[in-house]
PDB file of N, CA and C in Angstrom:
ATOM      1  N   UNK A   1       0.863  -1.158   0.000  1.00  0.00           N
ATOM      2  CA  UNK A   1       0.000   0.000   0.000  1.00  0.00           C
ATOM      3  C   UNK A   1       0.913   1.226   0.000  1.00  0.00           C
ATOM      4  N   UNK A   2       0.438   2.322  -0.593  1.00  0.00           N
ATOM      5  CA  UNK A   2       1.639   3.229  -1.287  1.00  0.00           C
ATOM      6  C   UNK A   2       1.146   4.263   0.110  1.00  0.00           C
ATOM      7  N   UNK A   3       1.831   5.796   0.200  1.00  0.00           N
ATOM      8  CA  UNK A   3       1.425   6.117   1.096  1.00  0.00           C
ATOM      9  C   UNK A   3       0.330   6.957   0.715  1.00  0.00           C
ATOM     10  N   UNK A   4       0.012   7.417  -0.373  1.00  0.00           N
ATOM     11  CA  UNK A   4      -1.451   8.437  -0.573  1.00  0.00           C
ATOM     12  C   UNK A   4      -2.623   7.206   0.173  1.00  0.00           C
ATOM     13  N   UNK A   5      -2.685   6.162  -0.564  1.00  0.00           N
ATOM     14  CA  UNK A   5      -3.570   5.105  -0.112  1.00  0.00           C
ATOM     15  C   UNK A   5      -3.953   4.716   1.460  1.00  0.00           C
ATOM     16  N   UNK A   6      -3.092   5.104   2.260  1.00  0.00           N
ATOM     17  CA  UNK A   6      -2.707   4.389   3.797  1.00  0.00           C
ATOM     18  C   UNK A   6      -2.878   6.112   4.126  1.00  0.00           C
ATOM     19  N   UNK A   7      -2.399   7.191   3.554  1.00  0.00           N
ATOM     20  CA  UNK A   7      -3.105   8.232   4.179  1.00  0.00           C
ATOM     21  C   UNK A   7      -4.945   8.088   4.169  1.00  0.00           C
ATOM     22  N   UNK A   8      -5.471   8.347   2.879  1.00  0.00           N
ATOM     23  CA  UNK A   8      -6.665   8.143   2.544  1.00  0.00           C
ATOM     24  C   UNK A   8      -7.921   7.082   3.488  1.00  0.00           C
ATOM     25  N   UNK A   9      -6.875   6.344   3.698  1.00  0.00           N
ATOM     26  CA  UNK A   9      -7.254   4.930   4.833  1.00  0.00           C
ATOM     27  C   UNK A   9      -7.362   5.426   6.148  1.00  0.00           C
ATOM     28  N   UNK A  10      -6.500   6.150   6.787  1.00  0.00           N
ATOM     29  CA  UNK A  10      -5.883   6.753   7.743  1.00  0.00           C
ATOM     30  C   UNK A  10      -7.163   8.005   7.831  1.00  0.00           C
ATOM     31  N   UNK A  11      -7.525   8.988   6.808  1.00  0.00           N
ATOM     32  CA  UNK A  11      -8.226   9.834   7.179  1.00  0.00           C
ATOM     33  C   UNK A  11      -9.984   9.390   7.292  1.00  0.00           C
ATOM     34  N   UNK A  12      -9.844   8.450   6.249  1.00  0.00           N
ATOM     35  CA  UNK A  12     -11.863   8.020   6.448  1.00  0.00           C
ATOM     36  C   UNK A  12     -12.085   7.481   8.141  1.00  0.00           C
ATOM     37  N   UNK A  13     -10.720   6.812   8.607  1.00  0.00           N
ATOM     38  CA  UNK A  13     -10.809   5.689  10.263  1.00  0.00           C
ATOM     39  C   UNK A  13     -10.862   6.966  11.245  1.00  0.00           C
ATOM     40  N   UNK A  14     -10.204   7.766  10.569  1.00  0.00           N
ATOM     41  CA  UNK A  14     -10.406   9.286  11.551  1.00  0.00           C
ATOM     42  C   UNK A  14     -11.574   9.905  11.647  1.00  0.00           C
ATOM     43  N   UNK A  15     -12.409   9.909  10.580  1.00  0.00           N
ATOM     44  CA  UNK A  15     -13.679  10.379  10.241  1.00  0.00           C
ATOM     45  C   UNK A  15     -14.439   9.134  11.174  1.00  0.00           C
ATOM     46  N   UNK A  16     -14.403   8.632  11.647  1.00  0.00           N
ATOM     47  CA  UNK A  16     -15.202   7.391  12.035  1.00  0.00           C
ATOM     48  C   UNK A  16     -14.993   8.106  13.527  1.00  0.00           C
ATOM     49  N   UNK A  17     -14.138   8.352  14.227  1.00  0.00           N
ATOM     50  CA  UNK A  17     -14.120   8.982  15.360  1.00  0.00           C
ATOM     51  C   UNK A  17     -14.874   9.830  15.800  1.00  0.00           C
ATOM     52  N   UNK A  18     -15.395  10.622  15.171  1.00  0.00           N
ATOM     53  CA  UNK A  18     -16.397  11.586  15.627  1.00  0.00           C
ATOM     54  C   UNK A  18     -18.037  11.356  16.081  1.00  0.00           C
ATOM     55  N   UNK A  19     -18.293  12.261  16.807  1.00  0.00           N
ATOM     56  CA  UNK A  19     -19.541  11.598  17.723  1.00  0.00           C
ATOM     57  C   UNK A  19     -20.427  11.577  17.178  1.00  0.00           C
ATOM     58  N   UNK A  20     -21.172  12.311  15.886  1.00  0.00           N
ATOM     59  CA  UNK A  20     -22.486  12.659  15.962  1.00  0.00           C
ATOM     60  C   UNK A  20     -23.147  11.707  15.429  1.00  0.00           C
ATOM     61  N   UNK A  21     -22.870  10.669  14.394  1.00  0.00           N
ATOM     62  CA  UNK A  21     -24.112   9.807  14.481  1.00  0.00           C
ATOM     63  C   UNK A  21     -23.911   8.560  15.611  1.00  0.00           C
ATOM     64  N   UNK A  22     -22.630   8.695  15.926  1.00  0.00           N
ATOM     65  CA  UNK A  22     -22.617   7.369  17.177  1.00  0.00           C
ATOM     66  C   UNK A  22     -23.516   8.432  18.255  1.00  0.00           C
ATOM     67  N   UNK A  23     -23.862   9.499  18.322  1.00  0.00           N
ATOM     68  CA  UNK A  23     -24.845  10.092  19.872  1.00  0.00           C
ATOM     69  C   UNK A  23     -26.419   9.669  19.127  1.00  0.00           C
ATOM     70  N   UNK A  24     -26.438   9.930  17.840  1.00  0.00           N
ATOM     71  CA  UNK A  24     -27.707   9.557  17.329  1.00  0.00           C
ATOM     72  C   UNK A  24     -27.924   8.090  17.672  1.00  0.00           C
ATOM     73  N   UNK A  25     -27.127   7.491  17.188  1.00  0.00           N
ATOM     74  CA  UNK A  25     -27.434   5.869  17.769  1.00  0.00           C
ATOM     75  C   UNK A  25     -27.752   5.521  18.943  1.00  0.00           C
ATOM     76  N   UNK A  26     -26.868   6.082  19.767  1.00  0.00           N
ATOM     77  CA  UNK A  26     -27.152   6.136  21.443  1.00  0.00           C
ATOM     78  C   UNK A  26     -28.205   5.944  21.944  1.00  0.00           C
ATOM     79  N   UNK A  27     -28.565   7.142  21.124  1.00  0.00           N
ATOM     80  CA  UNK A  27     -30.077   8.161  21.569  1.00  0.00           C
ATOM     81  C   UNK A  27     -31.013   7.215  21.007  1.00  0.00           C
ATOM     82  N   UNK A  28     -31.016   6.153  20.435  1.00  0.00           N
ATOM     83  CA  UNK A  28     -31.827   5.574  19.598  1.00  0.00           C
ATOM     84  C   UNK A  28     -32.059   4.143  20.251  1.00  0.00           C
ATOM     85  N   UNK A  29     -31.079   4.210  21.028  1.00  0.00           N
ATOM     86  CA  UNK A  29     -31.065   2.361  21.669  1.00  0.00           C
ATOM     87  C   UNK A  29     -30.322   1.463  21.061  1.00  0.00           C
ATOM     88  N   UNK A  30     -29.214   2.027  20.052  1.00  0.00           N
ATOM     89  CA  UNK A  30     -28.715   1.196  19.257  1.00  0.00           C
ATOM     90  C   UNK A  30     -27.625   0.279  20.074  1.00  0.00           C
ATOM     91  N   UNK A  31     -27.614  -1.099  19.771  1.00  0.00           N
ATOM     92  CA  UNK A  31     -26.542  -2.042  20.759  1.00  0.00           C
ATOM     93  C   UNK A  31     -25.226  -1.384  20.693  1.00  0.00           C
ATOM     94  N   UNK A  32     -24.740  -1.177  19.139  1.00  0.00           N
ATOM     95  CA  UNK A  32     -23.386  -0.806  18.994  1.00  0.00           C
ATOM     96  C   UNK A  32     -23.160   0.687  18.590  1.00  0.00           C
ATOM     97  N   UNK A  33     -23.100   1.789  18.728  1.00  0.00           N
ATOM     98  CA  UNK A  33     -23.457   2.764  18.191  1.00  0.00           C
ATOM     99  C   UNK A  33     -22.185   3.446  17.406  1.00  0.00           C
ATOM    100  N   UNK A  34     -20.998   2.993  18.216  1.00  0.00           N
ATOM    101  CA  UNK A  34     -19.749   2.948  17.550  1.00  0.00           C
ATOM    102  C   UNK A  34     -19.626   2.502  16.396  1.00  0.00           C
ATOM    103  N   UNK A  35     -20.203   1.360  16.571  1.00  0.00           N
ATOM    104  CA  UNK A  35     -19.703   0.349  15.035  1.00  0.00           C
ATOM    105  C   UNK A  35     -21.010   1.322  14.237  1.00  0.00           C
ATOM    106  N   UNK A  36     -21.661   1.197  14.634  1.00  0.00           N
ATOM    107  CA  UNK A  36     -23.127   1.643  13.643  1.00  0.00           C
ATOM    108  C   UNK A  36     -22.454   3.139  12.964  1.00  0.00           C
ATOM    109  N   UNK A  37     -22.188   4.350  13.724  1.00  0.00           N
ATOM    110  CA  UNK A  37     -21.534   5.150  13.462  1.00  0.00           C
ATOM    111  C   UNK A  37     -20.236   5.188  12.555  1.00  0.00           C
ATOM    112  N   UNK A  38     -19.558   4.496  12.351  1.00  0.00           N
ATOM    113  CA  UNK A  38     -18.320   4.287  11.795  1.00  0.00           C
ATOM    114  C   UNK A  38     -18.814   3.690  10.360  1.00  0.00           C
ATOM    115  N   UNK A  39     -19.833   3.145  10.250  1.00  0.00           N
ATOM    116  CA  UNK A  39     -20.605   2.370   9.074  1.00  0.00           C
ATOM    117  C   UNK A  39     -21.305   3.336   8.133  1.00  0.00           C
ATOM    118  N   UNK A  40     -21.753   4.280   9.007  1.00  0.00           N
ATOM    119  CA  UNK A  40     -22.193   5.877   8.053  1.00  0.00           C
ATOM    120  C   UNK A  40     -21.526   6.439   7.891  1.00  0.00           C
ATOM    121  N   UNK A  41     -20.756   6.886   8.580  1.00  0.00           N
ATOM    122  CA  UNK A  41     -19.366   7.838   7.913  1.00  0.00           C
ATOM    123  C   UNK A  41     -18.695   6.938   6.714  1.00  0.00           C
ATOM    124  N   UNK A  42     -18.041   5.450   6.610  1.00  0.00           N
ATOM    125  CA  UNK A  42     -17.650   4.765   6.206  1.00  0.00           C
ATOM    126  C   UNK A  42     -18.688   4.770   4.756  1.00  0.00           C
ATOM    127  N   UNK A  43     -19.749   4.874   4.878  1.00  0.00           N
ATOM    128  CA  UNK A  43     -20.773   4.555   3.813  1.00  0.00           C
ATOM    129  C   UNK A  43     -21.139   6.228   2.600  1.00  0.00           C
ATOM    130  N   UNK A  44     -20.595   7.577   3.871  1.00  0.00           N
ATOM    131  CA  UNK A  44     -20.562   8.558   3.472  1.00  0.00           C
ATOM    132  C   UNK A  44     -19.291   9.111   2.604  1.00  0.00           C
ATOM    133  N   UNK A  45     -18.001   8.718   3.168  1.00  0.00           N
ATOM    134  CA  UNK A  45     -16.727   8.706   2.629  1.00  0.00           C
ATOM    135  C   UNK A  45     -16.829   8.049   1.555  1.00  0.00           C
ATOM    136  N   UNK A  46     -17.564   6.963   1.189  1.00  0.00           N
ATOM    137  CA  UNK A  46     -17.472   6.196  -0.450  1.00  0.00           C
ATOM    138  C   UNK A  46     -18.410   6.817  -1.039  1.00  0.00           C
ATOM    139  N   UNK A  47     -19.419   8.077  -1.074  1.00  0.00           N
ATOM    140  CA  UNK A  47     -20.104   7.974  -1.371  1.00  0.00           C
ATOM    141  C   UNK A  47     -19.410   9.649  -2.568  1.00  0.00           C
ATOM    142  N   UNK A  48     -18.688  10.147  -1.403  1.00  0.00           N
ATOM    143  CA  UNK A  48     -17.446  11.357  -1.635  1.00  0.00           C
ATOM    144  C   UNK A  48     -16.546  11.071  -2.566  1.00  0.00           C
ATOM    145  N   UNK A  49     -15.915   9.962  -2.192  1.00  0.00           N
ATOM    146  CA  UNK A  49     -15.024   9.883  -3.716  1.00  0.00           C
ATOM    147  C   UNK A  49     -15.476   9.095  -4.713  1.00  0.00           C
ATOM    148  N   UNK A  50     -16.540   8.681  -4.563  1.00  0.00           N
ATOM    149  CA  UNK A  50     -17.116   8.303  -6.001  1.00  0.00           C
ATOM    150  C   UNK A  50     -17.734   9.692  -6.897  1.00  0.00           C
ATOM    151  N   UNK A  51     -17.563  10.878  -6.265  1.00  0.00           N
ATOM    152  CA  UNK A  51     -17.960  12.034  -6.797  1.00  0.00           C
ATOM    153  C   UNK A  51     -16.743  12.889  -7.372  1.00  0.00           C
ATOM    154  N   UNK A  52     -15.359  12.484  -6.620  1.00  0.00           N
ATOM    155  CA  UNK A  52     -14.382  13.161  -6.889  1.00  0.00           C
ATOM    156  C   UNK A  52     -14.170  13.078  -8.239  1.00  0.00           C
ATOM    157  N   UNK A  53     -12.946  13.896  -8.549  1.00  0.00           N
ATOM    158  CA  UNK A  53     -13.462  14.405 -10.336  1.00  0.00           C
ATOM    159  C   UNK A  53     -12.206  13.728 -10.905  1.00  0.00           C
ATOM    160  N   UNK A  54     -11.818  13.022 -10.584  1.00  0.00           N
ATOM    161  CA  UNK A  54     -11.021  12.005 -11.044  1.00  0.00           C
ATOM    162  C   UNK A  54     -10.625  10.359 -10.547  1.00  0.00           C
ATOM    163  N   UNK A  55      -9.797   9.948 -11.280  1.00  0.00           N
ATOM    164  CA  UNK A  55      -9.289   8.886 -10.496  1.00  0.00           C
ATOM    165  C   UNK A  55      -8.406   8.388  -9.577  1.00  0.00           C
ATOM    166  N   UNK A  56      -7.232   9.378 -10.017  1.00  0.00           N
ATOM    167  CA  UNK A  56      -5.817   9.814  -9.296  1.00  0.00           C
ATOM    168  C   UNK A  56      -4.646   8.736  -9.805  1.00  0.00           C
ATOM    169  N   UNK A  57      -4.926   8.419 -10.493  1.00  0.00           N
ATOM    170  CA  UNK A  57      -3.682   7.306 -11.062  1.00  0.00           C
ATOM    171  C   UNK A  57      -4.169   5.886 -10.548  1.00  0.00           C
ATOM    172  N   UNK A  58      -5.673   5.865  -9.617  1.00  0.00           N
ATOM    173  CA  UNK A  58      -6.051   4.637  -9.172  1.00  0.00           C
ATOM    174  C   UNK A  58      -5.837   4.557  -8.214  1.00  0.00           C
ATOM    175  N   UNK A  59      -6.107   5.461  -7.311  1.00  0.00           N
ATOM    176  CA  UNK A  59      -5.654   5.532  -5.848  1.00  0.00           C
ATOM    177  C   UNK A  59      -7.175   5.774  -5.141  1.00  0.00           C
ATOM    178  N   UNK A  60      -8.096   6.307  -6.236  1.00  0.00           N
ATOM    179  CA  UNK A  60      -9.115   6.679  -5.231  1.00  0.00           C
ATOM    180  C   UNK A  60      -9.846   5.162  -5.239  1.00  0.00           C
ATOM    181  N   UNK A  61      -9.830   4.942  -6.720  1.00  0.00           N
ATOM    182  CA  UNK A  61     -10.369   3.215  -6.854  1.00  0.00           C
ATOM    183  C   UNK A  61     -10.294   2.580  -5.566  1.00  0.00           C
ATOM    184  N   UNK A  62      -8.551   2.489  -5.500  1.00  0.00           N
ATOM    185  CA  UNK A  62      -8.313   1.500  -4.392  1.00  0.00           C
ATOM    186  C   UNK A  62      -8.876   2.181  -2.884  1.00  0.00           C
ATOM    187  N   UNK A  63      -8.645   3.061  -2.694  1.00  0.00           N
ATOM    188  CA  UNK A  63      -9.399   3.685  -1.691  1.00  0.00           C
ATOM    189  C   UNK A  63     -10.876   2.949  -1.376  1.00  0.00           C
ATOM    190  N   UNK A  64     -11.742   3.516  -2.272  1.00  0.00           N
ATOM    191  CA  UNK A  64     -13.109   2.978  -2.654  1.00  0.00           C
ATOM    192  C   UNK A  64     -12.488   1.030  -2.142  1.00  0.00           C
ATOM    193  N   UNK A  65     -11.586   0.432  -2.332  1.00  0.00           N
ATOM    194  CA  UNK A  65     -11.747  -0.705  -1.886  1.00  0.00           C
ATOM    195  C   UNK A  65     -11.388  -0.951  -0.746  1.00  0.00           C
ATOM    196  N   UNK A  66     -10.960  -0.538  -0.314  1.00  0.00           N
ATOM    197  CA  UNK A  66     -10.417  -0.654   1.351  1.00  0.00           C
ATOM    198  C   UNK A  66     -11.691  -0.131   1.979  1.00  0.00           C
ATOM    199  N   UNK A  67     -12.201   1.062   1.550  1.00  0.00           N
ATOM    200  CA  UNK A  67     -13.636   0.795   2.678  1.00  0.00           C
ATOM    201  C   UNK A  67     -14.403  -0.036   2.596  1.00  0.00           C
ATOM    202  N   UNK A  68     -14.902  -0.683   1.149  1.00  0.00           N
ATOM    203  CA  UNK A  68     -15.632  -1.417   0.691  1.00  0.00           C
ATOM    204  C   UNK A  68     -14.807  -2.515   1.901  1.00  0.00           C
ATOM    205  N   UNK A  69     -13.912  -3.344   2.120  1.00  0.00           N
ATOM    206  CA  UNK A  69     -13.461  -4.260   3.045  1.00  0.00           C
ATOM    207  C   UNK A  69     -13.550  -3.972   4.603  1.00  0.00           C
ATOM    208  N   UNK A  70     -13.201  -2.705   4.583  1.00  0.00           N
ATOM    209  CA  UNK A  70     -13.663  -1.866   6.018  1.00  0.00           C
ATOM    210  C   UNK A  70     -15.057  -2.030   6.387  1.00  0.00           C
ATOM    211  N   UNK A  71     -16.169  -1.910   5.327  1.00  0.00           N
ATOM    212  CA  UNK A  71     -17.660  -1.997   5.351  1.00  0.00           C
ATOM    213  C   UNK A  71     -17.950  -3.623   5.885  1.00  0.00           C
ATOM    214  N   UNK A  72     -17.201  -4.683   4.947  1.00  0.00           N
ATOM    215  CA  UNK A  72     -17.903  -6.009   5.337  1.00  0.00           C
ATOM    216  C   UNK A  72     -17.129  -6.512   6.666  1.00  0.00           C
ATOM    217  N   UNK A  73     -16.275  -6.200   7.105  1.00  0.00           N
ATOM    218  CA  UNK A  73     -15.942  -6.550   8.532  1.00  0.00           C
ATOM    219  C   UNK A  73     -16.468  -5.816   9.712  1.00  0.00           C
ATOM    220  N   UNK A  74     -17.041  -4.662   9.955  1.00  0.00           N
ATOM    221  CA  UNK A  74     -17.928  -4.035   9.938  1.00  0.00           C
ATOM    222  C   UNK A  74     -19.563  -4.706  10.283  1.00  0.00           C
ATOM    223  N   UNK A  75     -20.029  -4.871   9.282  1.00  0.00           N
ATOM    224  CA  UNK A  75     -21.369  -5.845   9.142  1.00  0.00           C
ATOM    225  C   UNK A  75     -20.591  -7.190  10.111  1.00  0.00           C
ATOM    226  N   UNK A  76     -19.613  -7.631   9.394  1.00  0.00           N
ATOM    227  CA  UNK A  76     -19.621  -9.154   9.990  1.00  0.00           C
ATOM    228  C   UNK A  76     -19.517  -9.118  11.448  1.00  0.00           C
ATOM    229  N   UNK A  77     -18.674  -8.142  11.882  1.00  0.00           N
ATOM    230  CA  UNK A  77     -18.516  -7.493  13.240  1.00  0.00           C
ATOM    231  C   UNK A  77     -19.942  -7.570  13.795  1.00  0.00           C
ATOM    232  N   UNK A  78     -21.179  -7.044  13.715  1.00  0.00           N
ATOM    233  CA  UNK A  78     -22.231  -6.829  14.095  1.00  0.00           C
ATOM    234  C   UNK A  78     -22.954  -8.012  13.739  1.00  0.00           C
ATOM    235  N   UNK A  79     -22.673  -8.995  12.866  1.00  0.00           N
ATOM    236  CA  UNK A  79     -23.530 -10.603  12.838  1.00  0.00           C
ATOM    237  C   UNK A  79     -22.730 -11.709  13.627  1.00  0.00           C
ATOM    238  N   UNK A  80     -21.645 -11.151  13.731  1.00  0.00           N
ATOM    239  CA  UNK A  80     -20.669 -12.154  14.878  1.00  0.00           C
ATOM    240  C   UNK A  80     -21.683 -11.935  16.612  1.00  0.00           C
ATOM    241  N   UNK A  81     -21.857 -10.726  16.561  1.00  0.00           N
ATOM    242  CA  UNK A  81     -21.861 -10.727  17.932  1.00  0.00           C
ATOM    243  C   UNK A  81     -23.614 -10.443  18.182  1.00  0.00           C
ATOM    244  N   UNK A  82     -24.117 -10.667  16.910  1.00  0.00           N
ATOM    245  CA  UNK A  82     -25.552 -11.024  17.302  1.00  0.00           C
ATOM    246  C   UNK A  82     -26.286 -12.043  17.549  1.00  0.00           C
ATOM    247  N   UNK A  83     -24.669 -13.384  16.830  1.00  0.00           N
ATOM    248  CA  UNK A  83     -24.872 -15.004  17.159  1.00  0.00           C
ATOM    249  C   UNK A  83     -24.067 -15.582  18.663  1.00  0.00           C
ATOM    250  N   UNK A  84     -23.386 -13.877  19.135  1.00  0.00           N
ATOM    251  CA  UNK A  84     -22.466 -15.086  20.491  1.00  0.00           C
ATOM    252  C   UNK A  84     -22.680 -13.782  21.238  1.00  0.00           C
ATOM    253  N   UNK A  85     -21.954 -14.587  22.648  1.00  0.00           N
ATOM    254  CA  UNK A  85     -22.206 -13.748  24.377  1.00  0.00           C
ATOM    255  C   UNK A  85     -21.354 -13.548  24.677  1.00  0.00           C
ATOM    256  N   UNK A  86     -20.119 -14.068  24.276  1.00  0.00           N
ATOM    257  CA  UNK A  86     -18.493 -14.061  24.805  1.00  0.00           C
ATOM    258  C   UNK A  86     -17.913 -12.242  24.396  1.00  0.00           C
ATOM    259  N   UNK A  87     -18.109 -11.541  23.399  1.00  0.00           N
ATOM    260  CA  UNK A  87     -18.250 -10.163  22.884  1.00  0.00           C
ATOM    261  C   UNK A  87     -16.418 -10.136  23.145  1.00  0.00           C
ATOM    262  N   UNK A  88     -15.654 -11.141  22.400  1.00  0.00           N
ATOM    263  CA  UNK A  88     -14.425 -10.423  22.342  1.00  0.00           C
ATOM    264  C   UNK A  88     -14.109 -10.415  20.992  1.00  0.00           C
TER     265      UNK A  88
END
């Protein structure tokens, strides 16, 4: 992974940090609100550079795939622990 890519990676996991839809979740009763939160931003960030006005030599592509992998571990994260009690 080159470093524009691992920045790009680096700034969407940063975007995931911030509170406001994990307080919406909260506020909502949601089990995980973290993960749930990190899944909209995550879902909002792909939604951004699929708008950007280029490709970048194929960096945003790959970008676009690392969340896309970020997204299904994510989900699986939240069907793992809706089938078990152990929560590690």
């Amino acid at each position: 992974m080159n470093r524009l890519t691992g920045a790009a990676i680096a700034a969407v996991f940063a975007l995931c940090l911030t509170a406001a839809p994990c307080a919406h979740a909260a506020m909502h009763g949601e089990k995980h609100p973290k993960i749930n939160g990190a899944i909209y931003k995550l879902e909002h960030a792909k939604e951004d550079l699929n708008k950007a006005a280029h490709d970048f030599g194929g960096h945003r592509a790959a970008a676009i795939q690392h969340i896309d992998a970020a997204l299904a571990e994510l989900h699986q994260a939240l069907e793992y622990d809706a089938h078990h009690d152990d929560h590690h």
